[in-house]
N, C-alpha and C. Protein backbone atom coordinates (compact mmCIF):
# COMPACT_ATOMS: atom_id res chain seq x y z
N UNK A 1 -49.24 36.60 -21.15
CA UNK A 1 -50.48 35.83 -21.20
C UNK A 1 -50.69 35.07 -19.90
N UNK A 2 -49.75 34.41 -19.41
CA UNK A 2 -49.75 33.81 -18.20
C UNK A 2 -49.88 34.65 -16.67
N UNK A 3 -49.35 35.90 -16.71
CA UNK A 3 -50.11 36.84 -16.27
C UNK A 3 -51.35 37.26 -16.16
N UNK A 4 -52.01 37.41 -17.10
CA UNK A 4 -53.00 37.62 -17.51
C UNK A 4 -53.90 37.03 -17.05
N UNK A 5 -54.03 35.35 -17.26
CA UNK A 5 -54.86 34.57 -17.01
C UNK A 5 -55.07 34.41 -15.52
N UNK A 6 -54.09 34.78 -14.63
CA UNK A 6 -53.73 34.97 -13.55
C UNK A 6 -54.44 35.95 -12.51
N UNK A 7 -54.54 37.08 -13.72
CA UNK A 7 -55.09 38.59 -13.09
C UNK A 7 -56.45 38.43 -13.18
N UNK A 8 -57.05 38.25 -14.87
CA UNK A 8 -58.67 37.67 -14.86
C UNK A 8 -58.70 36.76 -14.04
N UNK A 9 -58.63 35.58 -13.58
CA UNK A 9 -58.90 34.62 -12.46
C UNK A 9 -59.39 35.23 -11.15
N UNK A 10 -58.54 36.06 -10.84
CA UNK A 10 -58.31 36.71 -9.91
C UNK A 10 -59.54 38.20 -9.48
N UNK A 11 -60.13 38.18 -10.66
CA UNK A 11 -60.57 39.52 -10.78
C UNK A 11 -62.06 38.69 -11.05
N UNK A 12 -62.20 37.49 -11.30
CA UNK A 12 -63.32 37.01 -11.54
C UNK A 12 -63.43 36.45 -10.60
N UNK A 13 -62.93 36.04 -9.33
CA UNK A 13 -63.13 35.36 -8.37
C UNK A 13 -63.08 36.71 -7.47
N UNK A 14 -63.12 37.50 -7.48
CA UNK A 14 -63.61 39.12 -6.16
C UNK A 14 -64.22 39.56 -6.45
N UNK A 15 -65.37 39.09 -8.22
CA UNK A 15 -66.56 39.90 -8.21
C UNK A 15 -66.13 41.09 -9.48
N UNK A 16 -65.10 40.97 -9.96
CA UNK A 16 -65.02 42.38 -11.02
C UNK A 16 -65.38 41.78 -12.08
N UNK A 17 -65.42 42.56 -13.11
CA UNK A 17 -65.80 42.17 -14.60
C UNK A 17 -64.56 42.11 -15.30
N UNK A 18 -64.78 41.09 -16.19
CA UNK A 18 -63.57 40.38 -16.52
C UNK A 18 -63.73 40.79 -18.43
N UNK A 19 -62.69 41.31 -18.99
CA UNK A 19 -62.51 41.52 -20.60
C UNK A 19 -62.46 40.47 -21.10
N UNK A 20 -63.51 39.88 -21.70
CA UNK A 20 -63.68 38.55 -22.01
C UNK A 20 -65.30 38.57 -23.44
N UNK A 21 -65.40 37.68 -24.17
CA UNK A 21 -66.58 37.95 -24.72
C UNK A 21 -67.68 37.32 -24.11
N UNK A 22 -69.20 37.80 -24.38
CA UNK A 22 -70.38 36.91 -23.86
C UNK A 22 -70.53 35.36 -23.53
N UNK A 23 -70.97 35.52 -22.66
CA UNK A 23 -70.98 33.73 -22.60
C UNK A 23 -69.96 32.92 -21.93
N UNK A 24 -68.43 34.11 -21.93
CA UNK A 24 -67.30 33.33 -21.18
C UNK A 24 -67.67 32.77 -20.06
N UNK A 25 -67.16 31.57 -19.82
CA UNK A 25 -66.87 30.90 -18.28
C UNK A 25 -66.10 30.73 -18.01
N UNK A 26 -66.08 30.58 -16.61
CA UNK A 26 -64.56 30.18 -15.68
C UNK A 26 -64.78 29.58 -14.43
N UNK A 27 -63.97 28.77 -14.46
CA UNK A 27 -64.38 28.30 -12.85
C UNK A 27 -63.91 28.85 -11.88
N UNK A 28 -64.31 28.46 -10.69
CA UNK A 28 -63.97 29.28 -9.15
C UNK A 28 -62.92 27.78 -8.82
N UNK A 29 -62.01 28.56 -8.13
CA UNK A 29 -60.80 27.82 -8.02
C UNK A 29 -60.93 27.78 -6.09
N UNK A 30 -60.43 26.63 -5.68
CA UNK A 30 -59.81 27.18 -4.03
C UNK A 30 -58.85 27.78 -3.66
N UNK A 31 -57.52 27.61 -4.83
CA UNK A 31 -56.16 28.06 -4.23
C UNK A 31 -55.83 28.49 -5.74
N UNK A 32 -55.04 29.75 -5.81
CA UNK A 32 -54.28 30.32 -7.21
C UNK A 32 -52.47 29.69 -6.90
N UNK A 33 -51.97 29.02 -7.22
CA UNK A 33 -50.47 29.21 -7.05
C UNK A 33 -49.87 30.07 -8.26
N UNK A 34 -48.86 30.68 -8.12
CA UNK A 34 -48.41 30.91 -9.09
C UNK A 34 -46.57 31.36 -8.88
N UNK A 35 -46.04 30.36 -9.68
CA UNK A 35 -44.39 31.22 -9.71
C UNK A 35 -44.21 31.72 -10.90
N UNK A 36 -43.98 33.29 -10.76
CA UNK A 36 -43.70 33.96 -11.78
C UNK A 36 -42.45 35.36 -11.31
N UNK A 37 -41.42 35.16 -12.14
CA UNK A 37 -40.74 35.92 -11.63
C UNK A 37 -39.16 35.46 -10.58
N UNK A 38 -38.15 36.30 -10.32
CA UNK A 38 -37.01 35.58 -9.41
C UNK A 38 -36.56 36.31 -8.30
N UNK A 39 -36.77 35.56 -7.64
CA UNK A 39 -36.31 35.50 -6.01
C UNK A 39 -35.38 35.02 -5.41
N UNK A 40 -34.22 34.95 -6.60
CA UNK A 40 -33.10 34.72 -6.27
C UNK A 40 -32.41 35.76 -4.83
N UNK A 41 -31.71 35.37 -4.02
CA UNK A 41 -31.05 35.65 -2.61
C UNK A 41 -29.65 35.34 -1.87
N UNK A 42 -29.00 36.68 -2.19
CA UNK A 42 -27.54 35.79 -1.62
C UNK A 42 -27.28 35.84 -0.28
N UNK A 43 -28.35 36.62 0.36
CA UNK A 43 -28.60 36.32 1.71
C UNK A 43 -28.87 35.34 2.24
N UNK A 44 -29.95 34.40 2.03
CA UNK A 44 -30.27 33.15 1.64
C UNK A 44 -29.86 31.94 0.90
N UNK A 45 -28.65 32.37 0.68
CA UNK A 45 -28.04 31.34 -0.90
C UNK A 45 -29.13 30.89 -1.54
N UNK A 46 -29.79 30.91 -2.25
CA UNK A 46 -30.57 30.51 -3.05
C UNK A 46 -30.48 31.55 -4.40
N UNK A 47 -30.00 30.27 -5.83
CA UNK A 47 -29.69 30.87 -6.75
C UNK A 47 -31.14 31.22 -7.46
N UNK A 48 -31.13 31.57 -8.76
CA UNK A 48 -32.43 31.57 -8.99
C UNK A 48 -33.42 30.23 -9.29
N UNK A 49 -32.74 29.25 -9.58
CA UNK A 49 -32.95 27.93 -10.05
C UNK A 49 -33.27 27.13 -8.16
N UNK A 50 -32.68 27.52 -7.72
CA UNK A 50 -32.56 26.98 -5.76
C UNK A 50 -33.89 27.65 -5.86
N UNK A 51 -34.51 29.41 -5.76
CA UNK A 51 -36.11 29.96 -5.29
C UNK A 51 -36.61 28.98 -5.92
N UNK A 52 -36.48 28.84 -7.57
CA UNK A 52 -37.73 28.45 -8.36
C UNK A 52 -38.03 26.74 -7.52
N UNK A 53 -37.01 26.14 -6.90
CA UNK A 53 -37.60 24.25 -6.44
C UNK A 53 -38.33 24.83 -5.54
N UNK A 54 -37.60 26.09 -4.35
CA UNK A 54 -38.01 26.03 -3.34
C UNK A 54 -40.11 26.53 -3.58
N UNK A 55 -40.26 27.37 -4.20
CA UNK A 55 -41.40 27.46 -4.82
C UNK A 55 -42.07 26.58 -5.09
N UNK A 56 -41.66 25.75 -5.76
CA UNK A 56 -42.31 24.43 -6.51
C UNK A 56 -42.71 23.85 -5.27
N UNK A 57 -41.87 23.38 -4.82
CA UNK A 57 -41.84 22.24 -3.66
C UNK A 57 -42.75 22.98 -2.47
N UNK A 58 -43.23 24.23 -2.17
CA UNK A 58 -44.09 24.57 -1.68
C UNK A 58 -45.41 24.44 -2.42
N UNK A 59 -45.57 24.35 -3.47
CA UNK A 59 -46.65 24.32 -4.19
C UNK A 59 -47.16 22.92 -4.30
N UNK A 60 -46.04 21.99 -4.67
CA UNK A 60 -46.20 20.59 -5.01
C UNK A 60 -46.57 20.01 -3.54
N UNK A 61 -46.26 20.61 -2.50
CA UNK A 61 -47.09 20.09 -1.38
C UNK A 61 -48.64 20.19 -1.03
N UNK A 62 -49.09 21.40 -1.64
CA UNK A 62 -49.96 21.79 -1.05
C UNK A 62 -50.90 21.68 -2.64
N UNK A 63 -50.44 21.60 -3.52
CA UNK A 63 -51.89 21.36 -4.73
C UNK A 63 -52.51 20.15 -4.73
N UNK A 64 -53.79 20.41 -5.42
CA UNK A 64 -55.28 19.39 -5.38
C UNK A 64 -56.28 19.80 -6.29
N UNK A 65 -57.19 19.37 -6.31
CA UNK A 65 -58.50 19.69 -7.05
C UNK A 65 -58.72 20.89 -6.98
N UNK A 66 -59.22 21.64 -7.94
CA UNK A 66 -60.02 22.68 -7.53
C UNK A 66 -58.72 24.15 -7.14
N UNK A 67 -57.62 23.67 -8.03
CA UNK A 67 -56.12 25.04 -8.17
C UNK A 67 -56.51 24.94 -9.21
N UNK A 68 -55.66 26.04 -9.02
CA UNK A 68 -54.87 26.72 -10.73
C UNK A 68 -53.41 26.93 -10.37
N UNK A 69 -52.42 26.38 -11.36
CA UNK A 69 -51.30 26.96 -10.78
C UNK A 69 -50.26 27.47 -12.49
N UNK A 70 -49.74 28.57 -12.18
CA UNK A 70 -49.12 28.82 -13.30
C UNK A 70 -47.37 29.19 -12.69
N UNK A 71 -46.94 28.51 -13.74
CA UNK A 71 -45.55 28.52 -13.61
C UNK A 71 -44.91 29.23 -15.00
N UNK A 72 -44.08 30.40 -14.77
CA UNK A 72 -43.10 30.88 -15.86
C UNK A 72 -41.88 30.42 -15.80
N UNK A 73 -41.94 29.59 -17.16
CA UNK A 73 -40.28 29.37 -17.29
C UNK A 73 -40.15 27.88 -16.20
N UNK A 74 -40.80 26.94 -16.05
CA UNK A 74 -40.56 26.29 -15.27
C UNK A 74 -39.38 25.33 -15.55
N UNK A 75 -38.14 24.95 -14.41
CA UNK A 75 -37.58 24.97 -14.22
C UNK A 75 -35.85 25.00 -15.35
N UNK A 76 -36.29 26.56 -15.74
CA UNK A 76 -35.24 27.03 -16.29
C UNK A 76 -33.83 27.35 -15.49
N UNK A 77 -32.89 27.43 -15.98
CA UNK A 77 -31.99 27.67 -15.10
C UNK A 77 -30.91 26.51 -14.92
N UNK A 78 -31.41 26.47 -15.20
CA UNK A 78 -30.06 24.55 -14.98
C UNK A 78 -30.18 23.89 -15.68
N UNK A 79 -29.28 22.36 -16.21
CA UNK A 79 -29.02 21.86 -17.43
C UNK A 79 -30.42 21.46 -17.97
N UNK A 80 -30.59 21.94 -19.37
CA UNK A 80 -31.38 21.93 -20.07
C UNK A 80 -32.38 20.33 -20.28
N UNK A 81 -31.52 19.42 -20.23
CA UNK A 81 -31.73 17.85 -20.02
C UNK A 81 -32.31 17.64 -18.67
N UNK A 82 -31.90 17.94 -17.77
CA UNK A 82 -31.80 17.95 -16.41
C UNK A 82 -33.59 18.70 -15.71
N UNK A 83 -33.29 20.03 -16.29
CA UNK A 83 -34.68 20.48 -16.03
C UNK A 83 -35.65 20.72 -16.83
N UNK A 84 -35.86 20.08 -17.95
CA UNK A 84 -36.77 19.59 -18.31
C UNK A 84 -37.55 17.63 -17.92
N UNK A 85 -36.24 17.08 -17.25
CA UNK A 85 -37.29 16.14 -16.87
C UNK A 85 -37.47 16.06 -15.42
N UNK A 86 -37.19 17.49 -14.74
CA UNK A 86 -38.16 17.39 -13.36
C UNK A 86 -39.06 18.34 -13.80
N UNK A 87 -39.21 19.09 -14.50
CA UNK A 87 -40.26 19.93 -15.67
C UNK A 87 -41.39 18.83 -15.53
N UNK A 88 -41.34 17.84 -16.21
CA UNK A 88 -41.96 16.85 -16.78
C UNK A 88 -42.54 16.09 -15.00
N UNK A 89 -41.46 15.74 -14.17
CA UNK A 89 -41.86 15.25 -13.27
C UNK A 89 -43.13 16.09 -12.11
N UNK A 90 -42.94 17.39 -11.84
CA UNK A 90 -43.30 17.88 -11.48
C UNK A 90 -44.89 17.80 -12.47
N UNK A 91 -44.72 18.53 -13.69
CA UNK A 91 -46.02 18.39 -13.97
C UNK A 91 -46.77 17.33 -14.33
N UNK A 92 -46.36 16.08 -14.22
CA UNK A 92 -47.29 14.96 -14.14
C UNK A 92 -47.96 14.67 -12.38
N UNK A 93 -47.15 15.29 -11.78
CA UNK A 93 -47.70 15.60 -9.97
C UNK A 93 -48.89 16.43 -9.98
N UNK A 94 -48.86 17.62 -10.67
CA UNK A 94 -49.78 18.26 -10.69
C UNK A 94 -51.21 17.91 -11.38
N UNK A 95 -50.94 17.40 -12.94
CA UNK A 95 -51.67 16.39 -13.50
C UNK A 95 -52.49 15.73 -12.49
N UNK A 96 -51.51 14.95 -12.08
CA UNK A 96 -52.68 13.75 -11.21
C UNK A 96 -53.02 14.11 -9.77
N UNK A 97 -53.09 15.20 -9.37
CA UNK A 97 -53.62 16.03 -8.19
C UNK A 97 -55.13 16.32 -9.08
N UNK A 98 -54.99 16.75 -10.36
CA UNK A 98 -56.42 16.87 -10.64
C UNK A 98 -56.93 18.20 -10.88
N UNK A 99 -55.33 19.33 -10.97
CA UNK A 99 -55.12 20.70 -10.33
C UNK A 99 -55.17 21.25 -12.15
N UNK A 100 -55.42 22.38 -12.61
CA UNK A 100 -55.27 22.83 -13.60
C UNK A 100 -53.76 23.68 -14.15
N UNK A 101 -52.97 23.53 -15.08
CA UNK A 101 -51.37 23.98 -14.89
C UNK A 101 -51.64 24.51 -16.16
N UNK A 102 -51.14 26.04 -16.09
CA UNK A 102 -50.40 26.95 -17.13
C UNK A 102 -48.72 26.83 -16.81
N UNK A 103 -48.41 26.46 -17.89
CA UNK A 103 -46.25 26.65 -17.79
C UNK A 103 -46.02 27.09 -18.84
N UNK A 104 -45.07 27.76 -18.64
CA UNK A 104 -43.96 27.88 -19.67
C UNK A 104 -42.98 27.48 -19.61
N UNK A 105 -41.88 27.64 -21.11
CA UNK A 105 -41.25 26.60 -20.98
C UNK A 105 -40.71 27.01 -22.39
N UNK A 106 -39.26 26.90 -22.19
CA UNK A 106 -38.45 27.26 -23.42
C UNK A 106 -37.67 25.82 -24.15
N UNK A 107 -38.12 24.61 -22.54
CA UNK A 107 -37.39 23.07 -23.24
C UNK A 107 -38.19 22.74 -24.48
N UNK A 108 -37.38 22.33 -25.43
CA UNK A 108 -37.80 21.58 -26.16
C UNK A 108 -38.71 19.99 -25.58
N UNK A 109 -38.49 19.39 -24.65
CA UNK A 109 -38.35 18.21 -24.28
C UNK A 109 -39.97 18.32 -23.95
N UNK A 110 -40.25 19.66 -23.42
CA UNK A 110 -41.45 19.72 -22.78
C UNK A 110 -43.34 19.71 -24.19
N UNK A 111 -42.25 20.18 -25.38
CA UNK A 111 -43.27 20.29 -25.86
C UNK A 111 -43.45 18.77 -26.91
N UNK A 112 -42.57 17.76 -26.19
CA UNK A 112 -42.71 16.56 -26.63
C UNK A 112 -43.48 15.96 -25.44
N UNK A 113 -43.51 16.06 -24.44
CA UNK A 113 -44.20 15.83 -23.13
C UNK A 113 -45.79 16.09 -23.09
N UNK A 114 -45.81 17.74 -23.51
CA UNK A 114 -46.94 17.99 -24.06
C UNK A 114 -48.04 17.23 -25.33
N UNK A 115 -47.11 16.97 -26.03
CA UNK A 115 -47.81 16.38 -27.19
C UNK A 115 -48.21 15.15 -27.15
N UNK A 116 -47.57 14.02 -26.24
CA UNK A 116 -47.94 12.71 -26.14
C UNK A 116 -48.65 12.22 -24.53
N UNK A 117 -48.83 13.24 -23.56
CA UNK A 117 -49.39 13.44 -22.25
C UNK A 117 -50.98 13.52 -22.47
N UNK A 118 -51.69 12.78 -21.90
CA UNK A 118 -53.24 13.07 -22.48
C UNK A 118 -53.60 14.32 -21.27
N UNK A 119 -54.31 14.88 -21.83
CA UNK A 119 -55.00 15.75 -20.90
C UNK A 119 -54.10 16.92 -20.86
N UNK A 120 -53.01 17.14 -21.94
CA UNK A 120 -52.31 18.36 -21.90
C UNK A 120 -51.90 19.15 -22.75
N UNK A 121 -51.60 20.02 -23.51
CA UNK A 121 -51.69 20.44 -24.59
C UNK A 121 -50.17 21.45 -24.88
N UNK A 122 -50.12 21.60 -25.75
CA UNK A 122 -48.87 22.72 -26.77
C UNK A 122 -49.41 23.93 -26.30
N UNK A 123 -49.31 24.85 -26.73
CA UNK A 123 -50.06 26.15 -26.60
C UNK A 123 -48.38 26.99 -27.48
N UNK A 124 -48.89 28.01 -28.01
CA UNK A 124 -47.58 29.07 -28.27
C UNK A 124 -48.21 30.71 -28.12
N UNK A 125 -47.02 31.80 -28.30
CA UNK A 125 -47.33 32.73 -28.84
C UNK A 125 -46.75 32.98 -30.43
N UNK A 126 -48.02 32.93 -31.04
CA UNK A 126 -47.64 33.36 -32.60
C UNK A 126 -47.03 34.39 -32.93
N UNK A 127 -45.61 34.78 -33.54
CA UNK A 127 -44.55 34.98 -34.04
C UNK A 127 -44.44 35.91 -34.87
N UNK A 128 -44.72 37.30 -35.65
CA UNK A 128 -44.66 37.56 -37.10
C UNK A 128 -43.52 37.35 -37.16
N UNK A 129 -43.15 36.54 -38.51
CA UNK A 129 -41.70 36.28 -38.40
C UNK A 129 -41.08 37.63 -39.66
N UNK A 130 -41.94 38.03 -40.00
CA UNK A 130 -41.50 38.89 -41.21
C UNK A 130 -41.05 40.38 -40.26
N UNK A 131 -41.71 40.71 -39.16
CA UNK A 131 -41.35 41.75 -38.40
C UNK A 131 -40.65 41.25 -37.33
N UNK A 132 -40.09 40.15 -37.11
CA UNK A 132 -39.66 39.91 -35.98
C UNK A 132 -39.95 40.32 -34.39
N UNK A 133 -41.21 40.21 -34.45
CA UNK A 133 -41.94 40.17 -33.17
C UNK A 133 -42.98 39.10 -32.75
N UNK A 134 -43.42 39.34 -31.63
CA UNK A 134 -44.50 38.61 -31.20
C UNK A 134 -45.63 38.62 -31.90
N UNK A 135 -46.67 38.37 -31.63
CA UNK A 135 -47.85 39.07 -32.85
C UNK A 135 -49.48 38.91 -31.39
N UNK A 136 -48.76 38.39 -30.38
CA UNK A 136 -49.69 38.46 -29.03
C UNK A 136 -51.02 37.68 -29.26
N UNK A 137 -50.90 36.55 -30.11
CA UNK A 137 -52.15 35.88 -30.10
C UNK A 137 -51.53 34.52 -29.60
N UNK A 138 -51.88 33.78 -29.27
CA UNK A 138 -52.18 32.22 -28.46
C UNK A 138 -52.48 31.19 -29.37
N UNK A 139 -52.06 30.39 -29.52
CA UNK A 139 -52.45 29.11 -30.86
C UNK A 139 -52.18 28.00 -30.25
N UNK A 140 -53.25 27.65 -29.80
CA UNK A 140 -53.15 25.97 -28.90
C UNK A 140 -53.13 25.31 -29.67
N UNK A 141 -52.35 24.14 -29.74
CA UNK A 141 -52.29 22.80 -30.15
C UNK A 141 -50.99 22.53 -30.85
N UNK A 142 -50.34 23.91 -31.20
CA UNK A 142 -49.33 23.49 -31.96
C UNK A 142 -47.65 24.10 -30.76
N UNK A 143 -46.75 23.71 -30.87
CA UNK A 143 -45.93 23.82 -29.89
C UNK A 143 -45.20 25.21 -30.64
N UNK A 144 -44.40 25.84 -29.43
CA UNK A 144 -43.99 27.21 -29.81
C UNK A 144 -42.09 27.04 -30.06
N UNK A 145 -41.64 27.66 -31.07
CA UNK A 145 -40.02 27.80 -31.19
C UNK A 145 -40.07 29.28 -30.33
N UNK A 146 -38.60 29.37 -29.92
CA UNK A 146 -37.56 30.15 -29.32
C UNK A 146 -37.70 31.42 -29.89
N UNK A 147 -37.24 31.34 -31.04
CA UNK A 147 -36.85 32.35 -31.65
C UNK A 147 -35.69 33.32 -31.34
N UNK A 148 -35.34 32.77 -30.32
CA UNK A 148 -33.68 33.16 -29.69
C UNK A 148 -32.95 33.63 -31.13
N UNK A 149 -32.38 33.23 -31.58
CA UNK A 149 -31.38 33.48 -32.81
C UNK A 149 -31.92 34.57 -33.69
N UNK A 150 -33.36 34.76 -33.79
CA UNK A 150 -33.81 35.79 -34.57
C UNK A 150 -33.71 36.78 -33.52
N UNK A 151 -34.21 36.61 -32.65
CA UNK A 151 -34.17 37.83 -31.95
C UNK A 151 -32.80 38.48 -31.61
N UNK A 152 -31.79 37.76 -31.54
CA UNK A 152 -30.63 38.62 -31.53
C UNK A 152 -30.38 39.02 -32.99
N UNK A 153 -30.87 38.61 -33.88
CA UNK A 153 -30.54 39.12 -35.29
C UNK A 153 -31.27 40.69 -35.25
N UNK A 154 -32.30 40.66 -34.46
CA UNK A 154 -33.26 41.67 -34.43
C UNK A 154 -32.72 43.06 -33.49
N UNK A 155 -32.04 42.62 -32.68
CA UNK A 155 -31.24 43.63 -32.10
C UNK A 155 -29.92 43.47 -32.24
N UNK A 156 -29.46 43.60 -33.46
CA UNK A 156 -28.20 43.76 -33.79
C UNK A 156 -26.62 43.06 -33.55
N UNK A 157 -27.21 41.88 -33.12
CA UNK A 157 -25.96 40.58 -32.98
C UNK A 157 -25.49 39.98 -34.58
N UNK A 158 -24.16 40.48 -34.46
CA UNK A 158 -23.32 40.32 -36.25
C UNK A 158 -23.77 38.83 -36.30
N UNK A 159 -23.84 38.81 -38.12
CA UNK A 159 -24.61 37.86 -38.84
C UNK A 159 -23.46 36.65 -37.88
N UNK A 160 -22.43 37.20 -38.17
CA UNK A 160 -21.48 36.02 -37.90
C UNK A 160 -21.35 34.65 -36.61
N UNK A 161 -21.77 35.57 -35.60
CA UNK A 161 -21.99 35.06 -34.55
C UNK A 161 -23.46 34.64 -34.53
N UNK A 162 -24.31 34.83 -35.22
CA UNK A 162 -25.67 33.84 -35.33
C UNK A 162 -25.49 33.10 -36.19
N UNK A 163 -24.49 32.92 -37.35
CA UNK A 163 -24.41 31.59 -38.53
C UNK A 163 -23.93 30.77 -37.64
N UNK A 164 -23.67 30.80 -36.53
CA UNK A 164 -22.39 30.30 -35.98
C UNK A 164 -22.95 29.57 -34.96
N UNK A 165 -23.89 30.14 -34.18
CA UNK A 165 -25.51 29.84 -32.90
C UNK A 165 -26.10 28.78 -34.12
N UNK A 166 -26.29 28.82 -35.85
CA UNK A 166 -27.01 28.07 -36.26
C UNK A 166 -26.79 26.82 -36.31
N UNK A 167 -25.12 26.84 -36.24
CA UNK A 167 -24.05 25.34 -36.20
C UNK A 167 -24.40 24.55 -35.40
N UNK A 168 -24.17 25.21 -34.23
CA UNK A 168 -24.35 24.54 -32.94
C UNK A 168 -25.80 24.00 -32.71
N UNK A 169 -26.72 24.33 -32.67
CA UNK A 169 -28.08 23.34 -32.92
C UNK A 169 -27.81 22.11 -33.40
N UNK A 170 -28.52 21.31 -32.61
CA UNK A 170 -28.69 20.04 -32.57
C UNK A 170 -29.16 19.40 -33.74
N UNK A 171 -29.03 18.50 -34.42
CA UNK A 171 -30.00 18.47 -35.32
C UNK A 171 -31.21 17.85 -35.00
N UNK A 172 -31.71 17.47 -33.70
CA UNK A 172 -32.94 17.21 -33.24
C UNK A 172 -33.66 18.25 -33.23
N UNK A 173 -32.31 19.35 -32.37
CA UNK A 173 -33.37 20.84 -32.97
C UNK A 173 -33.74 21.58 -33.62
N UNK A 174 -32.72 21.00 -34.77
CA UNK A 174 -33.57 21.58 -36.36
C UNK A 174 -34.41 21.05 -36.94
N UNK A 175 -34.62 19.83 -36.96
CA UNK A 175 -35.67 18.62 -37.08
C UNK A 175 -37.12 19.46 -36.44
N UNK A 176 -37.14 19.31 -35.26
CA UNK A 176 -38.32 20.23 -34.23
C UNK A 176 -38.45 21.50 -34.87
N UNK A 177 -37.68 22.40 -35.08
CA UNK A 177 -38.14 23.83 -35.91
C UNK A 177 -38.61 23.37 -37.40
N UNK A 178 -38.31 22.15 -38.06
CA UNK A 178 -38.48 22.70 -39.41
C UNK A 178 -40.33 21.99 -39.29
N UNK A 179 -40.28 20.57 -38.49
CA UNK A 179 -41.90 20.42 -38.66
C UNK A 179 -42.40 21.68 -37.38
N UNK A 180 -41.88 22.26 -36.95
CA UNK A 180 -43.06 23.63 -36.57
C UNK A 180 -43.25 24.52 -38.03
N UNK A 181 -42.34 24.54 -38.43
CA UNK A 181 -42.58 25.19 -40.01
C UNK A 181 -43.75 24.49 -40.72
N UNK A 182 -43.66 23.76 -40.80
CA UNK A 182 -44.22 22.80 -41.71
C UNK A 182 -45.83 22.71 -41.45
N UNK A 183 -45.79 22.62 -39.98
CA UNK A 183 -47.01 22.91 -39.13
C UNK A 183 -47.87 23.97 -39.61
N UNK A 184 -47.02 25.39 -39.58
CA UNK A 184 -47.17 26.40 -39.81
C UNK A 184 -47.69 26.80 -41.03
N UNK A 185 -47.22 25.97 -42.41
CA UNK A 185 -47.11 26.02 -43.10
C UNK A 185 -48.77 25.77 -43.38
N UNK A 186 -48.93 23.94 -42.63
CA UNK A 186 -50.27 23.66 -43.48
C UNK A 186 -51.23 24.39 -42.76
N UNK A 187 -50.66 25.14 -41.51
CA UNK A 187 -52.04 25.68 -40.60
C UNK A 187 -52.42 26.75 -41.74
């Protein structure tokens, strides 16, 4: 999806026609940033977590009014505590540049950031959980689970070693999955 929004942008700002319904709008942007993807280098020492600042920190120099910038996975890769609150730092920079931000983001921390940040929102991809797949639709407002643990259930990781992934969860992070349930539930 973050792709996506990336490619239409892109394709609507050179004049092509964009798969979209009647009436869509979009604005014309000055600058697209986007980190997506790893550029990790052992030529360069730079691990993958070292490209993704060095990225950032090129970006975080140069955004303002009138971007778009989309980040995958932003700053995954290193302690989970740790990079989610330059996650957080970073995108309150961008915030108040005035710049428009697509992220992703597998922290939990972020979709507490999201939820109490004005001017920013949850977003997920909806889940079939009965087929254990994606289901490729977008549901703003409500924050997205992992689904890590199912998905190795889904490709064949013994029950044992996922009862076992279920232990270890936090209970903050079972707390957070069960009101996404719940969410889910009254949506």
């Amino acid at each position: 999806s973050l792709k996506m929004a990336g490619l239409f942008q892109m394709m609507m700002q050179a004049g092509l026609h964009v798969p979209g319904e009647e009436g869509t709008r979009m604005p014309i942007f000055h600058d697209v940033f986007a980190v997506i993807g790893d550029e990790q280098s052992i030529e360069n020492n730079l691990s993958t977590f070292s490209s993704h600042l060095s990225d950032m920190k090129w970006i975080l120099d140069r955004v303002g009014r009138d971007c778009l910038v989309l980040i995958d996975e932003i700053c995954s890769g290193t302690d989970p505590e740790e990079g989610t609150a330059l996650a957080c730092g970073m995108l309150r920079r961008i915030i108040d540049s005035g710049a428009i931000c697509l992220a992703t983001s597998h922290h939990g921390g972020l979709k507490t950031f999201a939820s109490v940040t004005p001017g920013v929102k949850n977003a997920r991809m909806a889940f079939d959980e009965d087929a254990r797949r994606p289901s490729y639709r977008i549901e703003v407002g409500i924050p997205g689970k992992s689904y890590a643990i199912e998905a190795a259930e889904a490709v064949g990781i013994s029950a044992d070693v996922t009862a076992s992934a279920r232990e270890y969860l936090s209970a903050q992070t079972r707390m957070a999955e069960k009101l996404i349930a719940e969410l889910d539930e009254m949506k």
